[in-house]
Protein backbone atom coordinates (compact mmCIF):
# COMPACT_ATOMS: atom_id res chain seq x y z
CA UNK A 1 -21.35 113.91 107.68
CA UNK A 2 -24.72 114.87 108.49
CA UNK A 3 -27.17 116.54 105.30
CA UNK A 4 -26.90 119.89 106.38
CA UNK A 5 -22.78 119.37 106.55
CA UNK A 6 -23.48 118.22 103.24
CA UNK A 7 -25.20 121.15 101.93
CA UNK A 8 -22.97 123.90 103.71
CA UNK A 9 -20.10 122.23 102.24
CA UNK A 10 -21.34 122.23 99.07
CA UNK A 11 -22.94 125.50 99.05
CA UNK A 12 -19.61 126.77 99.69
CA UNK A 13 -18.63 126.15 96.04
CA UNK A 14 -18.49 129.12 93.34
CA UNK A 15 -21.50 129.09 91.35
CA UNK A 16 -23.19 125.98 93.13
CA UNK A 17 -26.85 126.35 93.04
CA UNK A 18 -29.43 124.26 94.95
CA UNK A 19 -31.87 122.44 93.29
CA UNK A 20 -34.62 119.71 93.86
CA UNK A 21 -37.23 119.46 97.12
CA UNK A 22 -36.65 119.99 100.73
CA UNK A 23 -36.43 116.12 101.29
CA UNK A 24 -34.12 115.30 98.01
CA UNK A 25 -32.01 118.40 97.22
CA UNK A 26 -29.45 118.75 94.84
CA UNK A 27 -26.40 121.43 93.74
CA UNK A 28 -25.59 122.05 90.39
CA UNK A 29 -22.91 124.11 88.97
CA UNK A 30 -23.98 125.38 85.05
CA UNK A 31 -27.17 123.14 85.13
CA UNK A 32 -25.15 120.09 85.58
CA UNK A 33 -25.46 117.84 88.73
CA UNK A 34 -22.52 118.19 91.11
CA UNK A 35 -24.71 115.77 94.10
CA UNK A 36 -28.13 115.06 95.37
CA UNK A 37 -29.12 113.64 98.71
CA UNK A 38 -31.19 110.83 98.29
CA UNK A 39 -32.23 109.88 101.92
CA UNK A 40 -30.42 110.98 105.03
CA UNK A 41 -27.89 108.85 104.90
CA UNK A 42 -27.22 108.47 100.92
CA UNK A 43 -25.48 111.34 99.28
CA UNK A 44 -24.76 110.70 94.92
CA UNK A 45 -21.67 112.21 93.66
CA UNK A 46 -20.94 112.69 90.38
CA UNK A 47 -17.18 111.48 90.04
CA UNK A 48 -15.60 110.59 86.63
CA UNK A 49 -15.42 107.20 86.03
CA UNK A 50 -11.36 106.71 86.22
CA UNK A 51 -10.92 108.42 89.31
CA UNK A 52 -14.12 106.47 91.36
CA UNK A 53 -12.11 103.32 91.75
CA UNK A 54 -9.96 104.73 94.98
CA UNK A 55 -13.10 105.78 96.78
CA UNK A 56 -14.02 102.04 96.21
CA UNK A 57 -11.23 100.79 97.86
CA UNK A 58 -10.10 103.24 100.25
CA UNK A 59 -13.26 103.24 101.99
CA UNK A 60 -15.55 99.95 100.64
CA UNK A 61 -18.01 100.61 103.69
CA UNK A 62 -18.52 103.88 103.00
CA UNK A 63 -18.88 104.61 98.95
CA UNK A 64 -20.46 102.19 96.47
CA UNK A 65 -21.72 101.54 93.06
CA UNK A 66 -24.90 100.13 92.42
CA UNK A 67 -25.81 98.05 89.53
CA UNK A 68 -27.83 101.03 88.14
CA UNK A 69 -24.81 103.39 88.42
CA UNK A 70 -22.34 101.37 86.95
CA UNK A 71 -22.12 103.41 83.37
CA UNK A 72 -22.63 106.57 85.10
CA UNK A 73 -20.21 108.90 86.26
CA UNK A 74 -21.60 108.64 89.77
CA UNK A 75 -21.14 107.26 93.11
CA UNK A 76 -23.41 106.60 96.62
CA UNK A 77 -21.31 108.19 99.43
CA UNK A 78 -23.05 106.64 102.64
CA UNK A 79 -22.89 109.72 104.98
CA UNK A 80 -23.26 107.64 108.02
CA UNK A 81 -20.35 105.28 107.48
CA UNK A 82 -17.93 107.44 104.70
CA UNK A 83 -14.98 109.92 106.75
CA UNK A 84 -16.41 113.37 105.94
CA UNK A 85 -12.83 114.04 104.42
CA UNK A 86 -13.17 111.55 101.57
CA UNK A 87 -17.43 112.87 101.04
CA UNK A 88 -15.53 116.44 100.65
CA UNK A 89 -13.19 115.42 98.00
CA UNK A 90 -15.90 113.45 96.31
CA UNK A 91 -17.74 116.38 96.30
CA UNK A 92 -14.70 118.47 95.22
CA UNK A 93 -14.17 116.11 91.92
CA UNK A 94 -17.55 116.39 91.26
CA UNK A 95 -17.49 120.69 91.31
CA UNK A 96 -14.28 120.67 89.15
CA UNK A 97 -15.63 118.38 86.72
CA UNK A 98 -18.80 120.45 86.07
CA UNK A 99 -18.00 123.79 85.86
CA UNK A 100 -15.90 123.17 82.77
């Protein structure tokens, strides 16, 4: 997926607003993070942390955890090597847990 897949898909959501700079944005739904681009090709998702695991293994190349994430209910989608099918359901996880 490219960033501005990202962000239509996204944007798409009920009550997802967009947040941050041109260069970093973010969508938030109720003032809680949903995802935020953090270069071109690095995407964060927030995903809780018992249902992260299967993006971890169904696609090791394309979603990770770094050391700094590990505690957090987040996850790197690499939009250059992740299938734009697994980003979306990332994404979807992330929408349904915030706007509880």
């Amino acid at each position: 997926m490219t960033p501005d897949e990202v962000a239509g898909y996204v944007e798409s959501l009920p009550q997802v607003k967009r947040k941050g700079t041109a260069a970093r944005p973010a969508w938030y739904v109720h003032d809680r993070l949903v995802a935020r681009l953090e270069d071109p090709t690095t995407l964060v998702v927030r995903v809780p942390l018992d249902r992260r695991e299967p993006f971890l293994e169904d696609c090791p190349d394309g979603f990770g955890v770094p050391p700094r994430m590990e505690s957090h209910h987040k996850v790197e989608a690499y939009l250059d090597r992740a299938p734009a099918a697994a980003v979306r359901a990332a994404i979807d996880l992330a929408w349904e847990m915030q706007r509880r």
